[in-house]
C-alpha atoms as a PDB file:
ATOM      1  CA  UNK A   1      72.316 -11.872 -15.462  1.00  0.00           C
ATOM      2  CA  UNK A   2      74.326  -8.465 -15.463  1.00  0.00           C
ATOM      3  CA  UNK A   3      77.384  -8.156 -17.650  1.00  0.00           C
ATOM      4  CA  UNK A   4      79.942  -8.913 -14.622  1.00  0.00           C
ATOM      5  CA  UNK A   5      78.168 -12.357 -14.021  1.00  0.00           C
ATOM      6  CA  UNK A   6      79.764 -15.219 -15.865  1.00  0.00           C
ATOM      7  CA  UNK A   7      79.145 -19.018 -16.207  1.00  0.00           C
ATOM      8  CA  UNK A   8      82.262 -20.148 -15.306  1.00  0.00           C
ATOM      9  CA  UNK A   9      82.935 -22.106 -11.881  1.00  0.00           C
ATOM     10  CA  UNK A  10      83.892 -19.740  -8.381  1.00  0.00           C
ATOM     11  CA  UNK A  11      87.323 -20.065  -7.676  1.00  0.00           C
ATOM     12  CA  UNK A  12      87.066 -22.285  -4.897  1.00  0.00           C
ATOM     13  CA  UNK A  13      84.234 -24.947  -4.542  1.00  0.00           C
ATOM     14  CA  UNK A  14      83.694 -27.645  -1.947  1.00  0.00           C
ATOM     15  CA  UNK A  15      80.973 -30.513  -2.454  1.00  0.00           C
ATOM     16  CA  UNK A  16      80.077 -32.443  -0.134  1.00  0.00           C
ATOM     17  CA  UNK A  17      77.918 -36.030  -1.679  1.00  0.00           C
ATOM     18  CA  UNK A  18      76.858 -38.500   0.672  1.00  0.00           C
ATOM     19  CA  UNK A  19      78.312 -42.030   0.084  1.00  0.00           C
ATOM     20  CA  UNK A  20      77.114 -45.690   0.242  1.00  0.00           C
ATOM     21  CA  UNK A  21      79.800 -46.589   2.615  1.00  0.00           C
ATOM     22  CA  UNK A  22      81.668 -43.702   3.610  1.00  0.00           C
ATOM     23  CA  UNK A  23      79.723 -40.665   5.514  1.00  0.00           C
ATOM     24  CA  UNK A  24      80.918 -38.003   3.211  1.00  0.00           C
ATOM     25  CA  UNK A  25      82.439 -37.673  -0.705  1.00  0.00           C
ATOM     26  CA  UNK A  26      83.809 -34.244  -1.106  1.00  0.00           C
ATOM     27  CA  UNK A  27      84.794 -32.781  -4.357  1.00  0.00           C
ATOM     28  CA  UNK A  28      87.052 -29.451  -4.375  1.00  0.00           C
ATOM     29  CA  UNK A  29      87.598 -27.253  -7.396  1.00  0.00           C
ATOM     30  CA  UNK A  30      90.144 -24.474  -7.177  1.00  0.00           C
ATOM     31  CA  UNK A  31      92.134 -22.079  -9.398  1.00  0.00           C
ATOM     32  CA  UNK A  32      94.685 -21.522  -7.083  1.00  0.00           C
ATOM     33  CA  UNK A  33      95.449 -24.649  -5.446  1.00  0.00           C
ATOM     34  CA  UNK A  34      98.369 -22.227  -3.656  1.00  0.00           C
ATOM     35  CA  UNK A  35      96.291 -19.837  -2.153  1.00  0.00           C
ATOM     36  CA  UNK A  36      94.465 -22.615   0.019  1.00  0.00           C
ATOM     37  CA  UNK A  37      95.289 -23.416   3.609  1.00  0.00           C
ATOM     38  CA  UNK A  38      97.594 -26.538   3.875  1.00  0.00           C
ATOM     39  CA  UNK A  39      94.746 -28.714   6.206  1.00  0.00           C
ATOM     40  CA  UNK A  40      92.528 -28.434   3.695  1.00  0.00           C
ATOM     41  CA  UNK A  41      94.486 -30.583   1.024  1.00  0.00           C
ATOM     42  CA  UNK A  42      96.471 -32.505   3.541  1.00  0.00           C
ATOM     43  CA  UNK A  43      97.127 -36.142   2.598  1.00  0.00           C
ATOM     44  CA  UNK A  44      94.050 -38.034   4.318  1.00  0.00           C
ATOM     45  CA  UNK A  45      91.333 -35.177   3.203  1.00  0.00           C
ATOM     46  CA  UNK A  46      92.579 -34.867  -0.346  1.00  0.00           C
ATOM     47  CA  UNK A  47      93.533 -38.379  -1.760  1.00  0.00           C
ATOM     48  CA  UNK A  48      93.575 -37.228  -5.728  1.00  0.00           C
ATOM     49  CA  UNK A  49      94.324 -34.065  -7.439  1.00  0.00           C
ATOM     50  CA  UNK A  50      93.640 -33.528 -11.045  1.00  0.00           C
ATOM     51  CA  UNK A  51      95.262 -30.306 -12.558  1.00  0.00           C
ATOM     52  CA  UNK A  52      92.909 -29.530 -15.583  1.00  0.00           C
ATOM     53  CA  UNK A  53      95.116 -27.079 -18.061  1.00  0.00           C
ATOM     54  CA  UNK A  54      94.985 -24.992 -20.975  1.00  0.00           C
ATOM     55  CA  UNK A  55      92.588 -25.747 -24.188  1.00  0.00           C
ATOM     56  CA  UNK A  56      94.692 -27.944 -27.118  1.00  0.00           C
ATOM     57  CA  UNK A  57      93.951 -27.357 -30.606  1.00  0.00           C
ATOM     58  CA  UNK A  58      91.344 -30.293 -30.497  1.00  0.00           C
ATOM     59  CA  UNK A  59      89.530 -29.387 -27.264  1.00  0.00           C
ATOM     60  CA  UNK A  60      89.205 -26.183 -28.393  1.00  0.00           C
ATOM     61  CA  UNK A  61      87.424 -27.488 -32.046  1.00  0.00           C
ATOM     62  CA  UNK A  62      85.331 -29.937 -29.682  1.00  0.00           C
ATOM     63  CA  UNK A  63      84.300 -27.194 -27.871  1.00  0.00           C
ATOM     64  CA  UNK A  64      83.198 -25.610 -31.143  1.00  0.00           C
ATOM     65  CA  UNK A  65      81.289 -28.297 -32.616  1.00  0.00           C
ATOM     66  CA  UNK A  66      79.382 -28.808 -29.460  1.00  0.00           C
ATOM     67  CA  UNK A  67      78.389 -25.152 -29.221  1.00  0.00           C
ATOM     68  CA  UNK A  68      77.428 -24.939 -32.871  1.00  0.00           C
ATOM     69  CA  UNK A  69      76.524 -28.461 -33.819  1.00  0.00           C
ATOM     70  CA  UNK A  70      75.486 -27.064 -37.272  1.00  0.00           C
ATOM     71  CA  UNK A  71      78.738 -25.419 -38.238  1.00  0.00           C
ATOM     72  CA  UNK A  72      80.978 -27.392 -40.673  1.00  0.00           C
ATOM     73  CA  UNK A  73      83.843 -29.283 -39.136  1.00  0.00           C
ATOM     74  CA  UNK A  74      86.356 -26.530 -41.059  1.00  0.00           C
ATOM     75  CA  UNK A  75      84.973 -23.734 -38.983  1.00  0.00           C
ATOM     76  CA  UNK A  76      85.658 -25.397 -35.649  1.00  0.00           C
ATOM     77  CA  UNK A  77      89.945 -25.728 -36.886  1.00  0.00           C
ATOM     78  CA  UNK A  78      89.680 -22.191 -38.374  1.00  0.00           C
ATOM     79  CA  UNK A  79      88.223 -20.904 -34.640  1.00  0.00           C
ATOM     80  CA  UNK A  80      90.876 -23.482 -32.705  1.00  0.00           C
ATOM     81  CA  UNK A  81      93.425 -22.300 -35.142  1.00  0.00           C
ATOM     82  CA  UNK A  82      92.981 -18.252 -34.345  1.00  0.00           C
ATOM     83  CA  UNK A  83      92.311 -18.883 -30.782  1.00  0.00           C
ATOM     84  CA  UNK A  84      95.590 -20.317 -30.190  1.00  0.00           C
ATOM     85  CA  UNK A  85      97.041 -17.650 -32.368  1.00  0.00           C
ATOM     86  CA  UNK A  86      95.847 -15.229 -30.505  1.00  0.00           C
ATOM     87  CA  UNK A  87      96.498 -16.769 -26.777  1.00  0.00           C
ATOM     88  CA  UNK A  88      98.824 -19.101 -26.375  1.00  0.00           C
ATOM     89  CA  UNK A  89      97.154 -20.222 -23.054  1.00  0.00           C
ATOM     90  CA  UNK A  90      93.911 -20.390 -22.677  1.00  0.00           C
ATOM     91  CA  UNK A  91      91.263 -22.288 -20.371  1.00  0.00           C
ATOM     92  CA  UNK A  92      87.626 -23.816 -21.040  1.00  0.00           C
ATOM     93  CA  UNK A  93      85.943 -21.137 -18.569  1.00  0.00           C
ATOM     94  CA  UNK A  94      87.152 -18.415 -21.478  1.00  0.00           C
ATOM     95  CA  UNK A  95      86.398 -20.087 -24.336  1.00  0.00           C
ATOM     96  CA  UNK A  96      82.742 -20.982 -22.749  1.00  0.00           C
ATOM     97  CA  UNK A  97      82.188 -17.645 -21.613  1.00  0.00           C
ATOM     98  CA  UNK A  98      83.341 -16.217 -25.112  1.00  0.00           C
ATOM     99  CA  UNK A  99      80.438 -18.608 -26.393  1.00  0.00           C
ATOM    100  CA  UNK A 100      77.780 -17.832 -24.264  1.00  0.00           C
ATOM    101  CA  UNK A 101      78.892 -14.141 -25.772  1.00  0.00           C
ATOM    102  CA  UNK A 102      78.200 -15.139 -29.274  1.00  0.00           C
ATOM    103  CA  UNK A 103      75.783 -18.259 -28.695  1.00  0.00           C
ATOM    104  CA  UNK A 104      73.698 -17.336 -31.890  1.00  0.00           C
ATOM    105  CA  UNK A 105      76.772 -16.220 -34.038  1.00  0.00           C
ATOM    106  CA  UNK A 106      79.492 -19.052 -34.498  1.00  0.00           C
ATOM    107  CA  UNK A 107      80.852 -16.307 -37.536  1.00  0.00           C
ATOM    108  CA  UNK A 108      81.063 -13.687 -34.829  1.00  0.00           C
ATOM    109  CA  UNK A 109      82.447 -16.406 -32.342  1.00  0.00           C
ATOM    110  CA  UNK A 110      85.390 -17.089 -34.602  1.00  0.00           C
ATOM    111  CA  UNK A 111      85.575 -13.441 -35.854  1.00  0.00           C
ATOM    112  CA  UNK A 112      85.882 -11.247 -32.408  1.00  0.00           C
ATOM    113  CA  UNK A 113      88.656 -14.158 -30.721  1.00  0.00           C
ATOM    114  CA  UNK A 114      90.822 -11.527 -29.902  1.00  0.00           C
ATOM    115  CA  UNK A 115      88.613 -10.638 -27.883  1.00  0.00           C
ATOM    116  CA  UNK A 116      87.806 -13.485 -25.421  1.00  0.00           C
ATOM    117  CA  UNK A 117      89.412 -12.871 -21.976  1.00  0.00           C
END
């Protein structure tokens, strides 16, 4: 994977999973839900959005623990703490991408948050 790659979802995604009664059960992900043409989320094709937002203080020490399972539960509020210090908004993708950049270095992880992007 070259350094340009990351793990985070495309901006736009359509699934399409077959159902038990219904022929087809799409799921759409987007980041700009404004850029898309109208038919696509028309009421009939899209019966339920879900906006996901920014990372809160505990999502972001959940996140932590799960990517470092051995790091004490302090560490994951000091990293939550400085991220939101840093960036007042900021999503999952990042904060998983900014793991995957330190996956063997939680210290690091916490250390270089001024860096995630």
């Amino acid at each position: 994977m070259d350094s340009a790659t990351s793990m985070s979802l495309p901006k736009n995604m359509f699934f399409d999973i077959p159902g038990e009664f219904d022929p087809v059960f799409s799921v759409t992900f987007t980041a700009t839900l404004c850029r898309l043409d109208p038919a696509l989320i028309r009421p009939g094709r899209v019966d339920l959005k879900q906006y996901i937002g920014n990372c809160t203080h505990g999502q972001l020490t959940q996140m932590f623990w799960r990517f470092y399972p051995e790091e004490p539960a302090s560490e994951a509020d000091r990293f939550a703490e400085q991220a939101l210090a840093v960036h007042s908004e900021i999503s999952a993708a990042q904060v998983q991408g900014h793991f995957l950049l330190h996956k063997m270095d939680p210290a690091g992880s916490i250390d270089n948050v001024a860096q995630m992007k």
